[in-house]
Protein backbone atom coordinates (compact mmCIF):
# COMPACT_ATOMS: atom_id res chain seq x y z
CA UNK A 1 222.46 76.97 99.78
CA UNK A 2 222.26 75.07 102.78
CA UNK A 3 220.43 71.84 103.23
CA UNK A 4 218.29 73.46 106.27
CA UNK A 5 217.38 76.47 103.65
CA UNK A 6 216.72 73.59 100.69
CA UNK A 7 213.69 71.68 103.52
CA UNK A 8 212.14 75.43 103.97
CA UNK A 9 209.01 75.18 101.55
CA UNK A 10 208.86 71.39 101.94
CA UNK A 11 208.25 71.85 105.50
CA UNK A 12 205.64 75.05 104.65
CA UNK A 13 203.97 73.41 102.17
CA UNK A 14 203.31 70.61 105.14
CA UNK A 15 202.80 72.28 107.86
CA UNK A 16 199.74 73.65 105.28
CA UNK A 17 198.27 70.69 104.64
CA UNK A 18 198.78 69.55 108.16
CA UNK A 19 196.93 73.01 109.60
CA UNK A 20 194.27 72.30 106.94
CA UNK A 21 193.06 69.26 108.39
CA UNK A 22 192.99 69.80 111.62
CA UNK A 23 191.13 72.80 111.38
CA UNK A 24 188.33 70.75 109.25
CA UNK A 25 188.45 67.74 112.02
CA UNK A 26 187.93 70.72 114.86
CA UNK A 27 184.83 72.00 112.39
CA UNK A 28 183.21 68.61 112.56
CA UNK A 29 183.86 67.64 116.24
CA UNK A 30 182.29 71.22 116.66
CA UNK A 31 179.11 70.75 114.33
CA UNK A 32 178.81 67.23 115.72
CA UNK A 33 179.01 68.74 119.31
CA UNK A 34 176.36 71.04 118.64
CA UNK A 35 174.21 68.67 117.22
CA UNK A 36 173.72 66.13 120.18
CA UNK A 37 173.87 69.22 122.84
CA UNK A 38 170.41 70.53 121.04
CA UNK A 39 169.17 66.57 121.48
CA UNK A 40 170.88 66.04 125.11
CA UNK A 41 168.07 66.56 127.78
CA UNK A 42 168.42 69.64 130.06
CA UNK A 43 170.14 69.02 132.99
CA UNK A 44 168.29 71.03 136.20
CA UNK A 45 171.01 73.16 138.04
CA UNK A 46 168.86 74.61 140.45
CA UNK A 47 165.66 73.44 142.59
CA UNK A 48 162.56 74.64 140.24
CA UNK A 49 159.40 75.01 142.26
CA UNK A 50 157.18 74.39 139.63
CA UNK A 51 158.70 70.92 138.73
CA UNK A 52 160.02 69.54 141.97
CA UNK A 53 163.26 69.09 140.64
CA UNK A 54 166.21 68.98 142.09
CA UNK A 55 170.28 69.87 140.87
CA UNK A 56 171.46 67.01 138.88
CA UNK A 57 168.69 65.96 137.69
CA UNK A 58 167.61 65.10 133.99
CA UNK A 59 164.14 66.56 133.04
CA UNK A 60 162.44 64.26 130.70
CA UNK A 61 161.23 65.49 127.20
CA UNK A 62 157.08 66.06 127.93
CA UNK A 63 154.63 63.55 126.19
CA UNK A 64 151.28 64.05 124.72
CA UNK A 65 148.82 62.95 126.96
CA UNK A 66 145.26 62.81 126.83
CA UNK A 67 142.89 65.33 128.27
CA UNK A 68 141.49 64.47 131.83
CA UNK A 69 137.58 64.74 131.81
CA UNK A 70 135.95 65.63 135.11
CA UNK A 71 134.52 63.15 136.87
CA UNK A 72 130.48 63.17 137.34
CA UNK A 73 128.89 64.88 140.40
CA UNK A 74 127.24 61.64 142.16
CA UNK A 75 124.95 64.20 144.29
CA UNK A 76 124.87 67.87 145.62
CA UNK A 77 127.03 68.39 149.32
CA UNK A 78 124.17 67.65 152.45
CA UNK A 79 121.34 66.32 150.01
CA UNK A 80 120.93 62.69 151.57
CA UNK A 81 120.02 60.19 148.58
CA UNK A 82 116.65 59.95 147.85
CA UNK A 83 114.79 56.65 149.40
CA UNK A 84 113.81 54.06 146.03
CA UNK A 85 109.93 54.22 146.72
CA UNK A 86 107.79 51.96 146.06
CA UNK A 87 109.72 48.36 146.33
CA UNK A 88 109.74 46.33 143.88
CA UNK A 89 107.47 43.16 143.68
CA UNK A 90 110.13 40.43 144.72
CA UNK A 91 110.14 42.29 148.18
CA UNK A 92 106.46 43.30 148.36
CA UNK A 93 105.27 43.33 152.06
CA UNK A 94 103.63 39.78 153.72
CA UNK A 95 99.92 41.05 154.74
CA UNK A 96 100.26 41.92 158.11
CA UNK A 97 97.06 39.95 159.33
CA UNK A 98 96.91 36.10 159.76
CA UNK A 99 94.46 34.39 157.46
CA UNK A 100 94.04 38.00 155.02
CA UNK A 101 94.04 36.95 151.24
CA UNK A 102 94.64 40.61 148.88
CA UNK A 103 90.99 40.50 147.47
CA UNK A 104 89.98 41.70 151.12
CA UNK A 105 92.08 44.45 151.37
CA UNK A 106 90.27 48.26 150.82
CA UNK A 107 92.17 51.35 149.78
CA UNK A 108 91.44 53.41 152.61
CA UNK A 109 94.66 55.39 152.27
CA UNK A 110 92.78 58.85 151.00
CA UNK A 111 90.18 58.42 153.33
CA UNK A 112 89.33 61.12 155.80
CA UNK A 113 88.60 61.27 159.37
CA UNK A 114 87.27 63.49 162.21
CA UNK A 115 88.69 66.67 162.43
CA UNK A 116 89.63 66.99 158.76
CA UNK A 117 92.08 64.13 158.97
CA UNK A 118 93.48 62.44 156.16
CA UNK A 119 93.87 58.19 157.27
CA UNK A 120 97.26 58.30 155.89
CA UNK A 121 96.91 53.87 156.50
CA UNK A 122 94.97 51.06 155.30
CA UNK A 123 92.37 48.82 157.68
CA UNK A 124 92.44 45.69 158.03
CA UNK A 125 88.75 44.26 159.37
CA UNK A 126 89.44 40.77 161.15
CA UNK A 127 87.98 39.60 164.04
CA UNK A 128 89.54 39.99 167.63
CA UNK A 129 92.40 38.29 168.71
CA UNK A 130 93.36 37.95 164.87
CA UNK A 131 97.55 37.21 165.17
CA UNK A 132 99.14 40.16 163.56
CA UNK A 133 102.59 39.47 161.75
CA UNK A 134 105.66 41.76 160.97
CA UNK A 135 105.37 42.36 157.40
CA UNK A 136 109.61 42.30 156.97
CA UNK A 137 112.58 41.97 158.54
CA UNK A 138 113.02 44.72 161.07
CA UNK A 139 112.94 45.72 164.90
CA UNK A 140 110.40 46.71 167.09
CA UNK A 141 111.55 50.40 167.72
CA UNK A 142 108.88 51.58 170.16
CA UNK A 143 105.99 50.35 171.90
CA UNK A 144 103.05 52.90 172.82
CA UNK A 145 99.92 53.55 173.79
CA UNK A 146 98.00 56.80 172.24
CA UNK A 147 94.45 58.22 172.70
CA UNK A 148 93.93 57.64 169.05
CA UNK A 149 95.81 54.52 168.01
CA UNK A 150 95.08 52.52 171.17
CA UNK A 151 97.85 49.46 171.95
CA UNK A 152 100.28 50.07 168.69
CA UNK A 153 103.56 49.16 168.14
CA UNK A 154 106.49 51.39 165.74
CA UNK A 155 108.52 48.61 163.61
CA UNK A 156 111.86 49.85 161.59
CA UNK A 157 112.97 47.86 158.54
CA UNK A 158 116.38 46.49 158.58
CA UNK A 159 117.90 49.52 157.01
CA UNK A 160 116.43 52.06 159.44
CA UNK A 161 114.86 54.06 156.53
CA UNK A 162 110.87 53.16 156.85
CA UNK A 163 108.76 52.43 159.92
CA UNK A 164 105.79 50.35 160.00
CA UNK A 165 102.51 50.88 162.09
CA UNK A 166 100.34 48.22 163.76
CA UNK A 167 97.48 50.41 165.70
CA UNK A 168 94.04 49.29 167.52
CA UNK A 169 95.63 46.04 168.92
CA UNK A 170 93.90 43.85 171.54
CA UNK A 171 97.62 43.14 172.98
CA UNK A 172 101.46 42.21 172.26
CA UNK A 173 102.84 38.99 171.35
CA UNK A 174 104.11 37.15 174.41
CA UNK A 175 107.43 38.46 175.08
CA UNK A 176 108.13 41.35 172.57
CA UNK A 177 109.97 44.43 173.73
CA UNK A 178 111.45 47.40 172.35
CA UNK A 179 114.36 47.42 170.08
CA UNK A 180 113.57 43.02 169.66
CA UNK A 181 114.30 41.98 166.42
CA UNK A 182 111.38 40.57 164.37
CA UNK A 183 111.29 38.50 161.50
CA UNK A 184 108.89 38.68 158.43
CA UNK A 185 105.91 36.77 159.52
CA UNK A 186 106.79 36.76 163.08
CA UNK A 187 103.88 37.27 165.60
CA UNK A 188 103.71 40.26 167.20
CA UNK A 189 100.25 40.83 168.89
CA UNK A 190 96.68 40.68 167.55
CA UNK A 191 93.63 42.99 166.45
CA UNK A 192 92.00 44.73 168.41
CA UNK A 193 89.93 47.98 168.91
CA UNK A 194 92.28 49.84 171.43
CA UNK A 195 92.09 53.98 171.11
CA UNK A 196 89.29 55.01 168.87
CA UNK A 197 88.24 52.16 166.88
CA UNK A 198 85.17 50.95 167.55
CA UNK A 199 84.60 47.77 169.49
CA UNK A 200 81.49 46.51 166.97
CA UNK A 201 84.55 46.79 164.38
CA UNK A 202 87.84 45.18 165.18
CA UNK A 203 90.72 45.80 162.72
CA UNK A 204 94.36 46.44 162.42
CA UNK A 205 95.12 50.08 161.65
CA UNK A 206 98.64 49.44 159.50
CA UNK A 207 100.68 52.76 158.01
CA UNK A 208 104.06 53.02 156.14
CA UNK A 209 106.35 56.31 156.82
CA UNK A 210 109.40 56.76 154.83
CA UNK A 211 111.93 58.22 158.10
CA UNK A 212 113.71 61.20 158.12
CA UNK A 213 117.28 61.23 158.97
CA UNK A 214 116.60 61.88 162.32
CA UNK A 215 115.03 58.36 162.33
CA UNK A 216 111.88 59.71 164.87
CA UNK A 217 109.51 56.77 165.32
CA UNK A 218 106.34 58.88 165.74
CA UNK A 219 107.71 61.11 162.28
CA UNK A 220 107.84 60.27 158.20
CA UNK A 221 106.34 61.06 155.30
CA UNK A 222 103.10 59.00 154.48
CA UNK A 223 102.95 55.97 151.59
CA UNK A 224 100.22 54.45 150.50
CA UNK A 225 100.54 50.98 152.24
CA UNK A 226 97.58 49.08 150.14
CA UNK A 227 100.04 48.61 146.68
CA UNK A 228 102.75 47.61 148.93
CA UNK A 229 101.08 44.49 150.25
CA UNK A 230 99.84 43.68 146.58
CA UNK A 231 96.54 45.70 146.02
CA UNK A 232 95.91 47.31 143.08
CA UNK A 233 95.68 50.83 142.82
CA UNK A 234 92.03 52.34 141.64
């Protein structure tokens, strides 16, 4: 026999062992491989319009978030915010007549008048040529004279959301014009008894109107002005 012949099964028997291993080392590379691909993260290959993404790109494993609450509904669309009514005490009105203590004012807001009128204002009796004051800060919006009201003037607080009514005065304050800014206390003209008010009774005619949002001088809806300068409602 040969000595190539004699190496025969010694070179088998090796070649078995050999083949045996490798094939279990290309098992585990394979098992290991399949392992991390099912943990790799999932690589985009084409734009997805749902996601934004584009080729190439890694998408991130999702994370539990928290739910999103809706937001409250501050007011409905075209409702304006309603106007805080009455003020409170710390910016209660200055009496709009010179020398007027509270315990002299009369609720005359309910009152009625000729022709089935409701007074919709409070009056003030003083004598004539009492100084009227502006009650707040503000601007005199209009100046007018009416059948009714006599010599009057139309005063807007600072905000432009409630006017102020002086009516019945004797005349203006030296001076004062339309769209003038004022200052609480500020003189502005004096009682009278201009337009309907009669002469044997001087007084200052003073209303409150909460504006509209067409901000019309001559328009509002009617407050009660005595509580508002410190009376106590009956």
């Amino acid at each position: 026999m040969s000595q190539e012949k004699k190496r025969s099964p010694l070179r088998g028997l090796m070649l078995f062992v050999l083949g045996g291993l490798v094939g279990a080392n290309a098992t585990y590379y394979l098992m290991s491989r399949g392992g991390q691909a099912a943990r790799a993260p999932v690589v985009v290959a084409s734009p997805n319009a749902s996601t934004g993404m584009s080729p190439g790109e890694v998408a991130q494993q999702p994370r539990e978030t928290p739910p999103i609450l809706p937001a409250p509904v501050a007011s409905m669309r075209g409702t304006p915010p309603a106007t805080t009514w009455p003020p409170s005490s710390a910016t209660a009105l200055l009496i709009p007549v010179q020398g007027v203590a509270v315990s002299e004012l009369s609720d005359t807001f309910t009152d009625t008048r000729s022709a089935g009128r409701s007074h919709d204002a409070i009056d003030i009796m003083a004598p004539d040529g009492t100084p009227v004051l502006a009650v707040a800060d503000g601007h005199v919006e209009k100046l007018f004279t009416s059948k009714l009201g006599g010599l009057t003037i139309y005063e807007f607080n600072a905000d432009n959301t409630l006017a102020y009514y002086y009516a019945h005065l004797q005349r203006y304050a030296d001076g004062l014009a339309e769209q003038q800014t004022v200052k609480r206390g500020q003189l502005i003209g004096y009682v009278g008894s201009t337009g309907d008010a009669s002469p044997e009774a001087p007084h200052l005619h003073f209303a409150i109107t909460v504006l509209g949002p067409e901000k019309k001088w001559w328009q509002g809806e009617a407050v009660n002005p005595y509580p508002q300068l410190g009376g106590t409602p009956h």
